[in-house]
Protein backbone atom coordinates (compact mmCIF):
# COMPACT_ATOMS: atom_id res chain seq x y z
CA UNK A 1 28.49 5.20 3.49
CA UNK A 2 29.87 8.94 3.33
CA UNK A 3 31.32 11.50 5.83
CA UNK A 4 29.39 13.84 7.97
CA UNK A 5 29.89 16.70 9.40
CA UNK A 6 33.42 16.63 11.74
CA UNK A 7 34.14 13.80 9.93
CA UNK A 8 31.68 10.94 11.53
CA UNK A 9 30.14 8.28 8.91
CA UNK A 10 27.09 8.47 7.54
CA UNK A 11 24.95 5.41 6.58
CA UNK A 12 22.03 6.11 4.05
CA UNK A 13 19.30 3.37 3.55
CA UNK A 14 17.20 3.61 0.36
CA UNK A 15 13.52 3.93 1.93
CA UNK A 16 10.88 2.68 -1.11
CA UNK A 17 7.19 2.78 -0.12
CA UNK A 18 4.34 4.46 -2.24
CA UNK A 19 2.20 5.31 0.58
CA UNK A 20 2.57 8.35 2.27
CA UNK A 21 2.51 7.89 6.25
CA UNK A 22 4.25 4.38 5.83
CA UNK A 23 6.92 6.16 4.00
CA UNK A 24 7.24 8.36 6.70
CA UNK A 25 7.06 5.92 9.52
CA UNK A 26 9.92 3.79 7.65
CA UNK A 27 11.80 6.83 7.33
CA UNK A 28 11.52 7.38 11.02
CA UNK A 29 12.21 3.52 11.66
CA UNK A 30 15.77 4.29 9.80
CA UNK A 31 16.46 7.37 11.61
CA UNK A 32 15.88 5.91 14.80
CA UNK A 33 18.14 3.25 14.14
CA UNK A 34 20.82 5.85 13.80
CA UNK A 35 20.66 5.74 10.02
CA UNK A 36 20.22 8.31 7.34
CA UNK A 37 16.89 8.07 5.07
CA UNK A 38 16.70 8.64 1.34
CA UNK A 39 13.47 8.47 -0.17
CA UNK A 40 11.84 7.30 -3.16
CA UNK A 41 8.06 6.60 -4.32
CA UNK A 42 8.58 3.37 -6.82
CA UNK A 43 11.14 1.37 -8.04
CA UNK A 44 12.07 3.29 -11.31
CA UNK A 45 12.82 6.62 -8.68
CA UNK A 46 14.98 4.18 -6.15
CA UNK A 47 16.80 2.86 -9.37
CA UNK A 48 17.53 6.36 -10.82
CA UNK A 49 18.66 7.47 -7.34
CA UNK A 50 21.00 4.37 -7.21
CA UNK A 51 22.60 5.67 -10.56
CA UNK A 52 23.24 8.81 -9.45
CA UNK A 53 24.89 8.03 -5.83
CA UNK A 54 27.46 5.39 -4.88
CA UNK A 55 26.26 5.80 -0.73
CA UNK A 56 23.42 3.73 -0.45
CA UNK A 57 24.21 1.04 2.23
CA UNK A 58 20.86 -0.77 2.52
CA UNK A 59 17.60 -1.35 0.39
CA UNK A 60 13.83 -0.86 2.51
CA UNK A 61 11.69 -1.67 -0.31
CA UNK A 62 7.74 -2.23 -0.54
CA UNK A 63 6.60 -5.17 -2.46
CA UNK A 64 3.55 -3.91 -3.54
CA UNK A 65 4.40 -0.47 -5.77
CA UNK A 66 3.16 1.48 -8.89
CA UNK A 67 5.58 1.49 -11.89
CA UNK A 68 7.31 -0.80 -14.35
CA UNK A 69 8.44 -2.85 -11.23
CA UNK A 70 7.31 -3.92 -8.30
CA UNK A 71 9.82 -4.43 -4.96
CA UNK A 72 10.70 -7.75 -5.34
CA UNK A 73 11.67 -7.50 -9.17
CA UNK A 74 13.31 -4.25 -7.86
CA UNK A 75 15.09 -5.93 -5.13
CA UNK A 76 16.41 -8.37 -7.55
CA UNK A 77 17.52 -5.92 -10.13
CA UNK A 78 19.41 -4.15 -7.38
CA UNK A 79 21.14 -7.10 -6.11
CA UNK A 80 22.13 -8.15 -9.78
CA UNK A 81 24.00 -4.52 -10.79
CA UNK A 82 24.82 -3.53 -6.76
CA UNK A 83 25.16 -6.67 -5.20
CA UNK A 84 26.91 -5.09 -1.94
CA UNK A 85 23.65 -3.23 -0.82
CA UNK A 86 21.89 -5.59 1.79
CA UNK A 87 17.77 -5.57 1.15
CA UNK A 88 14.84 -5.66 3.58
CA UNK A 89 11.42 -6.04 2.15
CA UNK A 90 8.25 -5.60 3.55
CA UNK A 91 4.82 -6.38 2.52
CA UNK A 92 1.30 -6.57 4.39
CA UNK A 93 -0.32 -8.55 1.42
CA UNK A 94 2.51 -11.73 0.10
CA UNK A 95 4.48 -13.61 1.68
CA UNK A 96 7.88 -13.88 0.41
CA UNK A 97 9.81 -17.67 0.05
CA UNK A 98 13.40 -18.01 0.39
CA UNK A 99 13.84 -19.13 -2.59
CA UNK A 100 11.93 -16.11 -4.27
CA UNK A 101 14.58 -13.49 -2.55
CA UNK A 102 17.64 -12.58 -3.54
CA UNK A 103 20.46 -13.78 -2.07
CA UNK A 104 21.69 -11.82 1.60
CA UNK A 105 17.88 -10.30 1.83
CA UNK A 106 15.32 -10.22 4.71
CA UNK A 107 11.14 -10.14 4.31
CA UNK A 108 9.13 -9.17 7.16
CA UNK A 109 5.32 -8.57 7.22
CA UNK A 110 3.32 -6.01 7.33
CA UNK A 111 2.79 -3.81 10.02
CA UNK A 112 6.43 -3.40 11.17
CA UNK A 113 7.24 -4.06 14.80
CA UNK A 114 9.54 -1.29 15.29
CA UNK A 115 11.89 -2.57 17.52
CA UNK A 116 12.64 -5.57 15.53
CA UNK A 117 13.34 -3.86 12.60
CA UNK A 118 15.50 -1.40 14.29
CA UNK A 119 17.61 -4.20 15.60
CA UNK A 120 17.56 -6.01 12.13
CA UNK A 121 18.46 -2.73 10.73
CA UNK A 122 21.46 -2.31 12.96
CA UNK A 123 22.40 -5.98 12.63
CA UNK A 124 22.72 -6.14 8.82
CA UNK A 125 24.40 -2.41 8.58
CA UNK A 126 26.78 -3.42 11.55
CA UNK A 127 27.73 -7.11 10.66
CA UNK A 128 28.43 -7.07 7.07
CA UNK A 129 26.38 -9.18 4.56
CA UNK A 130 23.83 -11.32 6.15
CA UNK A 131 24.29 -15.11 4.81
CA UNK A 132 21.27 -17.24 4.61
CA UNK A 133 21.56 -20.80 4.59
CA UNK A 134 18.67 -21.61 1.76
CA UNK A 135 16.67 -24.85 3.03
CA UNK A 136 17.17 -28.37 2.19
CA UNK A 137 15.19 -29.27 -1.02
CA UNK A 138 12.12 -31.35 -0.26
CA UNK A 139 11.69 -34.05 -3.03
CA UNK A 140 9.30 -32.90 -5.23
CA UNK A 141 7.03 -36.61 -5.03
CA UNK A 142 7.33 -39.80 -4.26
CA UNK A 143 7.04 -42.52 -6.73
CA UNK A 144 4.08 -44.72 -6.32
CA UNK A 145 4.50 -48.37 -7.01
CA UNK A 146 2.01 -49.90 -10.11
CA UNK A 147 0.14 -53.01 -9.00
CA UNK A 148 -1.55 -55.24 -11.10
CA UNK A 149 -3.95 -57.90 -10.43
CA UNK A 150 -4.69 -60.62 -12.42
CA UNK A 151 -8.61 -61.39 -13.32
CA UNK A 152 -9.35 -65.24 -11.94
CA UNK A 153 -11.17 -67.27 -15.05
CA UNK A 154 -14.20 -69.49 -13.47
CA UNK A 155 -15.73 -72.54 -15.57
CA UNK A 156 -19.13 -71.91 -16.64
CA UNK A 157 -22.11 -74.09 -17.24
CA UNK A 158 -24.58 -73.92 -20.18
CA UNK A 159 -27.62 -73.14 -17.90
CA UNK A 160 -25.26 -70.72 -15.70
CA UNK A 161 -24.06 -69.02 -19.19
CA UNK A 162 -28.03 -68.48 -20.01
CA UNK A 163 -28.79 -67.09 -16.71
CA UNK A 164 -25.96 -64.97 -17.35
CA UNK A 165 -26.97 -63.70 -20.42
CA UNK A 166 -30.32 -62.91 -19.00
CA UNK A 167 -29.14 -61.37 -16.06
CA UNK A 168 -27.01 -59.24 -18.13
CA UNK A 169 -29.86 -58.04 -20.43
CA UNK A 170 -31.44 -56.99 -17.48
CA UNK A 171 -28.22 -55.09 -15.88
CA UNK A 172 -27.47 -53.52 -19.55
CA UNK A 173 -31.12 -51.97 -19.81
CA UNK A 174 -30.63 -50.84 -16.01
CA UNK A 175 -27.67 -49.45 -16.70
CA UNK A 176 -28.68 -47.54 -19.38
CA UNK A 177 -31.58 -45.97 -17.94
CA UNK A 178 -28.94 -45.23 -15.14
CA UNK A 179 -26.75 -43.86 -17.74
CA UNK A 180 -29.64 -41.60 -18.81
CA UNK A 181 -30.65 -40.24 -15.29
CA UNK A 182 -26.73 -40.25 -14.35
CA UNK A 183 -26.54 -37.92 -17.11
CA UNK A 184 -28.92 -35.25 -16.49
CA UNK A 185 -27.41 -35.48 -12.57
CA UNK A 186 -24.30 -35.05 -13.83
CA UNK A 187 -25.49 -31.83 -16.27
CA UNK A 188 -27.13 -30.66 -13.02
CA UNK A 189 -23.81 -31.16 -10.60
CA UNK A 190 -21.65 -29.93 -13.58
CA UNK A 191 -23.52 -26.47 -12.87
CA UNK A 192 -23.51 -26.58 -9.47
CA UNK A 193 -20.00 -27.64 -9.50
CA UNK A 194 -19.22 -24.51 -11.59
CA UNK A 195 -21.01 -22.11 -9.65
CA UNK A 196 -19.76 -23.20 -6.20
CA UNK A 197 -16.02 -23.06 -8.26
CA UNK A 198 -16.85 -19.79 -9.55
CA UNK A 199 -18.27 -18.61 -6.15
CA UNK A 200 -15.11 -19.72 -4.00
CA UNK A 201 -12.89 -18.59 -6.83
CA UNK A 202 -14.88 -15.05 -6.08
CA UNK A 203 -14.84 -15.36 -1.94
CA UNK A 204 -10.82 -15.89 -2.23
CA UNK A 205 -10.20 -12.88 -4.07
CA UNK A 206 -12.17 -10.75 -1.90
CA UNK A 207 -10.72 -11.98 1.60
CA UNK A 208 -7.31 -11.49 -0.41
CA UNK A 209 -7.89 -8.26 -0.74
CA UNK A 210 -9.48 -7.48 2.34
CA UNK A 211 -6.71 -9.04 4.46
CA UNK A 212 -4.05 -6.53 2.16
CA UNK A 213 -6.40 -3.42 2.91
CA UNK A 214 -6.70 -4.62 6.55
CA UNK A 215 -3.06 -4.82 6.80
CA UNK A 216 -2.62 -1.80 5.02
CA UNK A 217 -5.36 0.31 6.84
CA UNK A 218 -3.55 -1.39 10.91
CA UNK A 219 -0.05 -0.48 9.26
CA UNK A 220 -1.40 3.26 8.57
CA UNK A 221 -3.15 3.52 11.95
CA UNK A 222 0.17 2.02 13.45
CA UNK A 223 2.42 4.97 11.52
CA UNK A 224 -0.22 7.57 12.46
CA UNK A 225 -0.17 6.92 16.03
CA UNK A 226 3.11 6.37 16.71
CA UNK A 227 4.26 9.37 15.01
CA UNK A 228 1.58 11.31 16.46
CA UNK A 229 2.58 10.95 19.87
CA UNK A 230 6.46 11.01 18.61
CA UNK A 231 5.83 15.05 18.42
CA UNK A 232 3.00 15.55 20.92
CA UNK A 233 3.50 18.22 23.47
CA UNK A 234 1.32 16.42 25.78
CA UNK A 235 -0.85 13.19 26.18
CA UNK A 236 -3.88 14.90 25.41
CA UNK A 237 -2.53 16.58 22.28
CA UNK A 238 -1.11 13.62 21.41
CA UNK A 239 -4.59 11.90 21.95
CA UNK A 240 -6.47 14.55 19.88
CA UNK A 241 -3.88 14.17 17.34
CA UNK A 242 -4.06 10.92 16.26
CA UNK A 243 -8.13 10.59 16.61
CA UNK A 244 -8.29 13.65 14.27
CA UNK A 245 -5.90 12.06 11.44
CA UNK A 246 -8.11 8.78 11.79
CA UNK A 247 -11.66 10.64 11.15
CA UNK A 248 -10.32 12.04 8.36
CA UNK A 249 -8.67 8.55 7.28
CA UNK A 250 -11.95 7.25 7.40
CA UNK A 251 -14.09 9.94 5.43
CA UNK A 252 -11.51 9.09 2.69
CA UNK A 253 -12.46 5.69 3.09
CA UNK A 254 -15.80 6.62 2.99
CA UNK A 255 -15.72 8.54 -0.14
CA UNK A 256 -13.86 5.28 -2.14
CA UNK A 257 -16.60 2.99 -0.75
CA UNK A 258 -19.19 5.20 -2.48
CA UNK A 259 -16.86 4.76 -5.64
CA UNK A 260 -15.88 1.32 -4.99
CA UNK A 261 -12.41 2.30 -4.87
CA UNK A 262 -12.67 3.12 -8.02
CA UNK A 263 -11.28 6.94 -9.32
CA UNK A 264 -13.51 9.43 -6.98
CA UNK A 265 -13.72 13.47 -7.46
CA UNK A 266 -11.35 15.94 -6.80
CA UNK A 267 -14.12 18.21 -5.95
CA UNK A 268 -15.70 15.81 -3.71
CA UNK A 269 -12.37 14.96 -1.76
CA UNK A 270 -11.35 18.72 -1.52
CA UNK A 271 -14.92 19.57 0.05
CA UNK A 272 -15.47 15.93 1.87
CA UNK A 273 -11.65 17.05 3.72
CA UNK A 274 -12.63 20.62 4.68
CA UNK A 275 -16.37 20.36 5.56
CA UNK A 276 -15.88 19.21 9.07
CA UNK A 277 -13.88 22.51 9.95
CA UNK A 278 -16.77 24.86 7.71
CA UNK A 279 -18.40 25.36 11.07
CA UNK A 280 -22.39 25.37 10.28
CA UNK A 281 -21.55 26.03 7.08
CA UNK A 282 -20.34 29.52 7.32
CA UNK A 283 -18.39 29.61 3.92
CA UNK A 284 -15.40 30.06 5.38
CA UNK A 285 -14.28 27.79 3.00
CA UNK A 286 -14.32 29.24 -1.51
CA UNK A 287 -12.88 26.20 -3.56
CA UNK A 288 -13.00 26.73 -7.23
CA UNK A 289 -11.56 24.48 -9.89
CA UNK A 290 -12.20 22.12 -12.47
CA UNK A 291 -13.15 18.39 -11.25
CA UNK A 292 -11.45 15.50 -12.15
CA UNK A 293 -11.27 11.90 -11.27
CA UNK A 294 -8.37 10.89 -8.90
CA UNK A 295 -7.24 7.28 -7.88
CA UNK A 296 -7.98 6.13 -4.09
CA UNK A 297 -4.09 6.57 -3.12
CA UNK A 298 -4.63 10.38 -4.18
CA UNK A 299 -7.50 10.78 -2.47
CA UNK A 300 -6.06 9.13 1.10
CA UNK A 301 -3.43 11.24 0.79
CA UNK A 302 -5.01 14.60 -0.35
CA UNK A 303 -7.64 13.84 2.47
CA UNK A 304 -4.62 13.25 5.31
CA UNK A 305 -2.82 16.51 4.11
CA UNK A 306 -5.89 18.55 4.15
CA UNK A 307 -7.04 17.22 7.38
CA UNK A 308 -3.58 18.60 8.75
CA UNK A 309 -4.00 22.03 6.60
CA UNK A 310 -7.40 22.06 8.54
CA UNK A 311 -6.30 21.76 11.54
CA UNK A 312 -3.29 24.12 11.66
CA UNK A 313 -5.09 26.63 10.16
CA UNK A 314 -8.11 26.28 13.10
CA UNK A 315 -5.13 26.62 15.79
CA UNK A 316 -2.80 29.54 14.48
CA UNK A 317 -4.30 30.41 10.94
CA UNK A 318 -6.93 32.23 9.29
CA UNK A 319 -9.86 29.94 10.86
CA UNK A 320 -8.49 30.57 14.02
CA UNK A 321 -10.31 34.14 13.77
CA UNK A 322 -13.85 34.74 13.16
CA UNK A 323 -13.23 36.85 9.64
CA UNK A 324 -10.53 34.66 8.64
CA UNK A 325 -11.32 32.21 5.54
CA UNK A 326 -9.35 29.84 2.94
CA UNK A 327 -9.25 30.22 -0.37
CA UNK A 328 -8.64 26.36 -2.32
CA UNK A 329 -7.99 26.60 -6.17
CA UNK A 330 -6.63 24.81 -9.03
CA UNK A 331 -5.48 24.83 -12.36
CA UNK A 332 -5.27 22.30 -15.10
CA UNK A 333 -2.35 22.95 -17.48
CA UNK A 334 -3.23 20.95 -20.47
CA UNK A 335 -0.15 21.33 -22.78
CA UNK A 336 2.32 20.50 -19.82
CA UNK A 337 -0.75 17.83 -18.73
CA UNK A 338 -0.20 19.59 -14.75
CA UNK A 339 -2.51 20.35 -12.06
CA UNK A 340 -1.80 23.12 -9.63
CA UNK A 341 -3.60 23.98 -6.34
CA UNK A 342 -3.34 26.56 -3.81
CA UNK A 343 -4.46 26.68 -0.58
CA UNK A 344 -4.14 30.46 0.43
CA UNK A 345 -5.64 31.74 4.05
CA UNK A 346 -7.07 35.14 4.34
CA UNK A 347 -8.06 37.65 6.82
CA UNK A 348 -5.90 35.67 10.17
CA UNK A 349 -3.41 36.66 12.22
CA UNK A 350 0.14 37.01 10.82
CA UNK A 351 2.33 33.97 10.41
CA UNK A 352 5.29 32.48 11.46
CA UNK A 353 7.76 29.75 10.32
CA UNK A 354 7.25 26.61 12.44
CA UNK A 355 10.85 26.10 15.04
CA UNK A 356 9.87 22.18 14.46
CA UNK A 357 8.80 20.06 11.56
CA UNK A 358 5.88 18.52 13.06
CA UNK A 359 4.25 15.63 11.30
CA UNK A 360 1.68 17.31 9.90
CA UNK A 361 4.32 19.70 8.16
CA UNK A 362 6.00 16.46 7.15
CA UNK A 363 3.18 14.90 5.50
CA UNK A 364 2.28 18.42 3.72
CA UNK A 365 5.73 18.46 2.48
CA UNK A 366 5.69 14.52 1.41
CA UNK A 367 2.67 14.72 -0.79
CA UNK A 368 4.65 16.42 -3.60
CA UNK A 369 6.99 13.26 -3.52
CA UNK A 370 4.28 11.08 -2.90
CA UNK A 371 2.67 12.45 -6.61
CA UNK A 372 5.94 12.81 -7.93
CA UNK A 373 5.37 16.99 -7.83
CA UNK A 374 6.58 19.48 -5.75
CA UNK A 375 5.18 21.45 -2.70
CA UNK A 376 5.66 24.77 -1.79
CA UNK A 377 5.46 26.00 2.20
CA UNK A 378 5.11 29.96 2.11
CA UNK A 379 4.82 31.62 5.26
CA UNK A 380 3.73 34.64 4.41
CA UNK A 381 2.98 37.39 7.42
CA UNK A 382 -0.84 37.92 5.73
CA UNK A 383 -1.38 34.53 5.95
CA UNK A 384 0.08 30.88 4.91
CA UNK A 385 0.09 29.69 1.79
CA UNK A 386 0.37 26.07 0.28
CA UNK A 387 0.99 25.32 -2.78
CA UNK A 388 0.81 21.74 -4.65
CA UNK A 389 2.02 21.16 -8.51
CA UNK A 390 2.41 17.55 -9.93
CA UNK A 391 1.31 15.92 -13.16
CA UNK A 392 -1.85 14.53 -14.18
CA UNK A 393 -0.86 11.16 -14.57
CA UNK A 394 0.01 11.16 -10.56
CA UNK A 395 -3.36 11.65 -9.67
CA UNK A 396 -5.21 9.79 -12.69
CA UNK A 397 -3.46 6.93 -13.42
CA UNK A 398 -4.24 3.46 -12.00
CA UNK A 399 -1.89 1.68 -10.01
């Protein structure tokens, strides 16, 4: 906690989430709780902010995260060395035990309900540590008691004993044909067996990971809504807003499917983001660089920001002129191992510094952080001008 301006107190909460919109929808979460928001991208940024500032009052940490750590392992660390920083995490994949948190901590699924987590947020920063009374231990098992029973001994005859021996001969050949057929059932089953194994081994991974993209995908649509119609001038722009920033969610989506969410093309990303505003293919639209492979998080992000440069641009920019046109183009440094892309806008009407920071300036601005870069906003009376450096490794390595 520090001093503001006039002397009030300021509380900062350490916000930690890799994605880009539910970093900014956390971020809003804290502010709305009256709260100030530091950011980071991954654990090893939230740890070397922690070094370098005594302020931090709470911990909002992703589970899930890119980096020598994830948020739990980060939580834990941060508890060990700063143990009077309370610690939310959130996840919309795991499920968090007790016994798995550290101490004074709180878990909470994926996506947020924003009231609750305002309250919760105001709770722990208002009341001090938060004590959690762990559960009583369940006895691992119970012990099972060994019976024995005792075999009865019954007198035999001599003729019994021979029809015994017969009858015996018989069941020992029967059995060993049985053996022999059991055998090749058993060979047969032992395939089966595997496969089905295999198969269900197979089916659970998938609906794992389906149920954390679901959750994922409802927790973006949640933060793109609500922060949509958080700086809507009207219903209907707030409408148009938020329908906009899901078409071009899902044409990212579209473009990993055809990859399997596996690294998909710069190129493809940069043209798949601005073809919908190319109206019948005009060429309004030069892009020129060198194409590279990019990880899915790059590509929903790169997607969202260019759907928003896309669509300012259409209202107050070059395209919102007929001889206006954009100009996309990037750089590969190889000795610093940097990429560097420009988005300049030619031929519109002069420019002005936005009075607000919308959301879509917001998420412009956050994709620098997001790929651990830095983004330049130049308003520039003969037209706007974007600019977007950040290392290789941000866009190419896999998470």
């Amino acid at each position: 906690m520090s001093s503001g301006p006039g002397g009030s107190s300021v509380t900062h909460v350490l916000v930690v989430e890799d994605e880009m919109v539910l970093r900014m929808r956390a971020v809003d979460i804290v502010e709305d709780a009256g709260f100030t928001a530091v950011e980071a991208v991954s654990a090893d940024e939230a740890l070397a902010i922690l070094e370098s500032r005594s302020d931090i009052s709470l911990l909002f940490s992703d589970i899930q995260m890119p980096g020598t750590m994830d948020g739990l392992k980060l939580a834990h660390a941060v508890h060990d060395r700063w143990p009077s920083i309370k610690i939310i995490l959130v996840s919309g994949q795991v499920k968090v035990a007790d016994t798995d948190k550290p101490a004074d901590s709180r878990f909470f699924g994926k996506p947020l309900e924003v009231k609750q987590m305002i309250a919760q947020l105001q709770e722990m920063l208002g009341a001090g540590a938060l004590k959690i009374v762990p559960e009583t231990a369940i006895p691992a098992a119970v012990e099972a008691l060994a019976r024995h029973v005792p075999t009865p001994t019954l007198p035999r005859s001599a003729a019994a004993q021979e029809f015994l021996t017969a009858e015996n001969d018989s069941l020992r050949l029967l059995l060993e044909q049985a053996v022999i057929d059991a055998q090749a059932l058993l060979a047969q089953a032992g395939i089966d067996a595997k496969e089905r194994e295999a198969a269900d081994k197979l089916q659970k991974l998938i609906l794992d990971e389906l149920h954390h993209r679901i959750k994922n995908t409802l927790a973006t649509v949640s933060a793109i809504a609500s922060q949509s119609l958080r700086t809507a001038t009207s219903l209907e722009h707030g409408q148009q807003a938020i329908e906009n920033r899901l078409i071009a969610l899902g044409r990212a989506h579209d473009l990993l499917m055809q990859v399997s969410w596996a690294n998909a093309s710069l190129l493809n990303t940069v043209r798949g983001a601005t073809e919908p505003f190319d109206v019948e293919g005009t060429g309004r639209f030069i892009v020129n660089g060198p194409d590279i492979g990019i990880t899915s998080g790059a590509v929903i992000a790169l997607a969202m920001t260019f759907n928003e440069l896309c669509t300012n641009t259409t209202k107050f920019g070059a395209l919102s002129v007929p001889a206006g046109r954009i100009e996309i183009a990037w750089t590969i440094d190889s000795e610093a191992e940097r990429l560097r892309l420009t988005w300049s806008e030619i031929g519109g009407p002069a420019v002005q510094a936005p009075t607000r920071r919308s959301f879509g300036t917001r998420m412009m601005g956050s994709l620098g952080q997001q790929l651990n870069g830095k983004v330049e906003l130049d308003y520039r009376p003969t037209g706007f001008v974007y600019v977007l450096d950040v290392p290789l490794i941000s866009l190419t390595a896999k998470t």
